[in-house]
C-alpha atoms as a PDB file:
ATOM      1  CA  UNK A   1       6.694  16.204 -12.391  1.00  0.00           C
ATOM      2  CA  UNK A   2       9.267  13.590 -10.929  1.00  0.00           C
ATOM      3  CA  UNK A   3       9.178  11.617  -8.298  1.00  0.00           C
ATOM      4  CA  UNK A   4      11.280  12.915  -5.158  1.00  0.00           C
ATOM      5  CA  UNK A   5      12.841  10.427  -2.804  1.00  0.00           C
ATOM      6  CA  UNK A   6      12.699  11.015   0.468  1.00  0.00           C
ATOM      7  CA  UNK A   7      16.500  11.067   1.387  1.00  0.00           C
ATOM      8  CA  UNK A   8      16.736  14.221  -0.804  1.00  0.00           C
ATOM      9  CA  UNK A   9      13.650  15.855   0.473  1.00  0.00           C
ATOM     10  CA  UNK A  10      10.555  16.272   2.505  1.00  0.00           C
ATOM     11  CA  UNK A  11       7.325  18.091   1.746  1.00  0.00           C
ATOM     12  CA  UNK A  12       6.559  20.692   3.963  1.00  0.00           C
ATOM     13  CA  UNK A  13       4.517  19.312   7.491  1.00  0.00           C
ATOM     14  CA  UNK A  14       0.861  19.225   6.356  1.00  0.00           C
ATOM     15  CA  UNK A  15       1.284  19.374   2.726  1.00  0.00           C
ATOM     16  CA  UNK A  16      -0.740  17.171   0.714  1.00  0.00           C
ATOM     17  CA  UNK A  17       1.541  15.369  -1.610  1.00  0.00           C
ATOM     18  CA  UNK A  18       1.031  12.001  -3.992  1.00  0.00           C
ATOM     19  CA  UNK A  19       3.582   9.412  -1.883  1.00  0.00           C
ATOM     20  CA  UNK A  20       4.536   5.487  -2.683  1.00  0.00           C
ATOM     21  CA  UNK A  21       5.628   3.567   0.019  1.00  0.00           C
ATOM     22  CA  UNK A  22       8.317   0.512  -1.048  1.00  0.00           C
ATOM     23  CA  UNK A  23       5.683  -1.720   0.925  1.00  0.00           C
ATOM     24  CA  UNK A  24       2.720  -1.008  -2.132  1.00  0.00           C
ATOM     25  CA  UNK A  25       2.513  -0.818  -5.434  1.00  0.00           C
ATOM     26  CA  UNK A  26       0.217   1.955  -5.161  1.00  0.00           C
ATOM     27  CA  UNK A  27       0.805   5.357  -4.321  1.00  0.00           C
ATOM     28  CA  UNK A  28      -1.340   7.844  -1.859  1.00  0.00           C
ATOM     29  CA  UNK A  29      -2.184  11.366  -0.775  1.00  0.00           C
ATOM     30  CA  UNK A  30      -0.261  11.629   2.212  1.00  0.00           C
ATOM     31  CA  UNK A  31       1.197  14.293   4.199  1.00  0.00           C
ATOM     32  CA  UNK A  32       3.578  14.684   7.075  1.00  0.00           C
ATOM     33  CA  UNK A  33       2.081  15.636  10.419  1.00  0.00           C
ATOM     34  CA  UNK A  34       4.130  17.948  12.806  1.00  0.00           C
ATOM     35  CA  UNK A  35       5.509  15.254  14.727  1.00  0.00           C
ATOM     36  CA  UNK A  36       7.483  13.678  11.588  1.00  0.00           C
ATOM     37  CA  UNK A  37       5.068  10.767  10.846  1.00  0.00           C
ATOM     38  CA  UNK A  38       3.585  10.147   7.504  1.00  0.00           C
ATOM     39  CA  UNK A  39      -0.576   9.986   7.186  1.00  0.00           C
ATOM     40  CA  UNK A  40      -2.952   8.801   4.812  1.00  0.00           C
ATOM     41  CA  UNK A  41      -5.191  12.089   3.763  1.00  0.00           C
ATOM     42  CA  UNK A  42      -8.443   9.847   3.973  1.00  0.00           C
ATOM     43  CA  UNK A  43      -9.047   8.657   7.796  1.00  0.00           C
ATOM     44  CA  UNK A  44      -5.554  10.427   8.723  1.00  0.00           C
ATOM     45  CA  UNK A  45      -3.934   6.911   9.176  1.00  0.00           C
ATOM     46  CA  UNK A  46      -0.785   6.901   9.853  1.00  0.00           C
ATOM     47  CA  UNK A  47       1.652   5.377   7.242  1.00  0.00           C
ATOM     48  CA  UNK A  48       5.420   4.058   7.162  1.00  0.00           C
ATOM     49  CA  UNK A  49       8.133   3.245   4.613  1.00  0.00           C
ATOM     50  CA  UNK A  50       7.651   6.083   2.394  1.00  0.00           C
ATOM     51  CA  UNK A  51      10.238   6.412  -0.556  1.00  0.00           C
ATOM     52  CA  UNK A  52       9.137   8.848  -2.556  1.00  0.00           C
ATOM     53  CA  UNK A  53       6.861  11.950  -3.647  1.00  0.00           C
ATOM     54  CA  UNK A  54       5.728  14.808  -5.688  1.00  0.00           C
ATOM     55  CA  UNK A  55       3.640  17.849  -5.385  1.00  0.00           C
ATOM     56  CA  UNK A  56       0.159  16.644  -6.306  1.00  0.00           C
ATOM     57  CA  UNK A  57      -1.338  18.303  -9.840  1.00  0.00           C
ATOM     58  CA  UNK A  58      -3.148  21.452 -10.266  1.00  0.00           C
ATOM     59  CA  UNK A  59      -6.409  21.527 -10.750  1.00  0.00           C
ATOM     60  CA  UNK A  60      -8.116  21.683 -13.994  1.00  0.00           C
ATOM     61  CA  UNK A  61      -9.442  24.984 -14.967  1.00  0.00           C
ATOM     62  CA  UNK A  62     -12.851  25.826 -13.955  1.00  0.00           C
ATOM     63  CA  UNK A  63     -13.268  22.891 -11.332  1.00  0.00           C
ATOM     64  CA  UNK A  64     -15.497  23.702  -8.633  1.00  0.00           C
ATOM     65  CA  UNK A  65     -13.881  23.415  -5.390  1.00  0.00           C
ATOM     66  CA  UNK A  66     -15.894  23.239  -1.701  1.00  0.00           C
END
């Protein structure tokens, strides 16, 4: 998977996705609330300066989920 930067394209509103901000060196699970505005997954905090992202991984086969 590549990274996708923003000025090409979004994720779809409420779609988990892996994200980097140009702010961090770090990257997050993030996804874009309905109103336009970035959010950390974890505490739903909201987030700015987002560059890029890209569809988080699969799974591995026979994890438990729930």
């Amino acid at each position: 998977m590549d990274w996708i930067p923003v000025t090409d394209r979004l994720p779809p509103i409420g779609k988990r996705v892996l994200a980097c901000s140009w702010m961090s060196v770090s990257y997050f699970v993030a996804y874009i609330s309905p109103l336009g505005r970035w959010h950390l997954t974890f505490g739903d905090t909201p987030i700015q300066n987002m560059t890029h992202w890209m569809p988080l991984p699969e799974l591995p086969q026979g994890s438990v989920v729930g």
